[in-house]
Protein backbone atom coordinates (compact mmCIF):
# COMPACT_ATOMS: atom_id res chain seq x y z
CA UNK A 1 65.57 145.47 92.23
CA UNK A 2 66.35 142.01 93.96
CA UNK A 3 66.56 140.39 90.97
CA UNK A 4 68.87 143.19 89.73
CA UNK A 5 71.31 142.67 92.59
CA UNK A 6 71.48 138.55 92.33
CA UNK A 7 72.23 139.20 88.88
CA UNK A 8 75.16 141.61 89.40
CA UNK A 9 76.49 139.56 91.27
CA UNK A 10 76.73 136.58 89.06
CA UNK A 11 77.86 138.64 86.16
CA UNK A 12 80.86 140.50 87.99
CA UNK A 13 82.08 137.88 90.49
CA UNK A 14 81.41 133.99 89.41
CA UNK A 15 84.17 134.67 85.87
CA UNK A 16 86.60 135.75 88.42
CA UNK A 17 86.07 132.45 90.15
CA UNK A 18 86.20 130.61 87.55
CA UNK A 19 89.33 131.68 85.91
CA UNK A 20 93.15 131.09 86.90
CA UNK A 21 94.48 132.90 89.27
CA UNK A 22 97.15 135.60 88.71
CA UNK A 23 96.93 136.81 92.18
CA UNK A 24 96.42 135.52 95.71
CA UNK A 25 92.39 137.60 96.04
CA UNK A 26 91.81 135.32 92.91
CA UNK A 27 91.58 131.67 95.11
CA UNK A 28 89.17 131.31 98.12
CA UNK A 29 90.39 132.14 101.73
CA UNK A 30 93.44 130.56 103.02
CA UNK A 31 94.58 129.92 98.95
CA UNK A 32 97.95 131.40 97.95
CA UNK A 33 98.22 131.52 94.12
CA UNK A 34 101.55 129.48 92.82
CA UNK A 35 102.91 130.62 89.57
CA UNK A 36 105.92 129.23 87.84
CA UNK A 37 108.33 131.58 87.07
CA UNK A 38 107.84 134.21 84.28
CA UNK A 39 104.06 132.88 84.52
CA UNK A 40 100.82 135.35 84.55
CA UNK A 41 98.08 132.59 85.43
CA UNK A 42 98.66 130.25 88.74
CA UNK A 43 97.35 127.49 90.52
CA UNK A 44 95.63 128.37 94.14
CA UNK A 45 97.24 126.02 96.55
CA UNK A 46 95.94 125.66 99.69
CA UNK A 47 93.04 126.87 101.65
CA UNK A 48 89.62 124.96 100.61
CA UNK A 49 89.49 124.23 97.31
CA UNK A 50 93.15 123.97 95.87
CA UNK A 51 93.88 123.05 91.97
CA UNK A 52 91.59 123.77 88.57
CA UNK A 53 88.80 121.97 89.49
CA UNK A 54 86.53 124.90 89.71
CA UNK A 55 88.42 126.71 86.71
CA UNK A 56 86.60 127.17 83.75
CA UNK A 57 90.30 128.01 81.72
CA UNK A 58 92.50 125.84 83.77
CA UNK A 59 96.37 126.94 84.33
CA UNK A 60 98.74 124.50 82.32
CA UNK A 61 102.44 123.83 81.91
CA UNK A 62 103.61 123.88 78.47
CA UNK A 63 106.48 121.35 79.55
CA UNK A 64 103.65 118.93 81.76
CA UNK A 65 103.59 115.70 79.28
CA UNK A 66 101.37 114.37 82.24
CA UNK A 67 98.55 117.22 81.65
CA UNK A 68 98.35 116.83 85.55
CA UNK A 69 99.97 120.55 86.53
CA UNK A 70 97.64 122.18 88.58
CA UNK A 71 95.07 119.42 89.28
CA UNK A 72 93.12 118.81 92.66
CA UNK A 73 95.35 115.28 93.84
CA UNK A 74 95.33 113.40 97.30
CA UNK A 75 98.68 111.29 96.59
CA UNK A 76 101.86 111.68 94.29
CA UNK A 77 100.52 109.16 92.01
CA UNK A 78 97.73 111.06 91.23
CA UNK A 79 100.09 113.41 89.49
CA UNK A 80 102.29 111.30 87.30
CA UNK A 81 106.48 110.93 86.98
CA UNK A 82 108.01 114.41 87.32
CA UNK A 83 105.03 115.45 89.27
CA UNK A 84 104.43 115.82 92.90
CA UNK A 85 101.41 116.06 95.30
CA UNK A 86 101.91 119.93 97.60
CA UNK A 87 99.65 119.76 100.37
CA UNK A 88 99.71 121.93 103.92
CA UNK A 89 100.28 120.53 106.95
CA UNK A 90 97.47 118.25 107.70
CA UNK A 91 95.06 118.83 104.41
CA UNK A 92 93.73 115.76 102.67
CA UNK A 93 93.68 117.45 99.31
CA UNK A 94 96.84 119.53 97.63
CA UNK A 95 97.65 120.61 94.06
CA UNK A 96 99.61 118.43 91.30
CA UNK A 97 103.01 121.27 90.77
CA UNK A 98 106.68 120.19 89.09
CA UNK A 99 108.73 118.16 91.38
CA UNK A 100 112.21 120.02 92.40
């Protein structure tokens, strides 16, 4: 019956983990999911693990010649031109999103 429960679990919770989110319950606690406009899959920004570093089917920007949207970064320039680091108030880590 244990084993029954573990494996429950893994089946119905770890895919929606590992996808993109489309809604702020998809990203772990303190995670808001950011969507470009129009968009159905986001980036969780924020919280403890922001960007598609645990996603299995990363979010992506059609228009990102970088390939950086949505990635975990520290600094602007881990984002490339056009790109900019958005981080909360005193985090180390933030998410690579479109510079406005």
């Amino acid at each position: 019956m244990r084993l029954f429960k573990s494996l429950f679990c893994l089946v119905t919770i770890l895919p929606s983990l590992a996808l993109a989110c489309s809604f702020d319950t998809d990203c772990n606690p303190g995670s808001k999911c950011l969507k470009s406009q129009g968009a159905i899959y986001g980036v969780c920004h924020g919280g403890i693990s922001p960007g598609n570093k645990n996603d299995k089917q990363p979010v992506t920007a059609p228009l990102d010649t970088n390939r950086t949207y949505g990635n975990t970064c520290s600094f602007d320039t881990d984002c490339g031109p056009g790109s900019k680091c958005a981080k909360e108030n005193g985090s180390i880590k933030g998410v690579c999103l479109k510079a406005r």
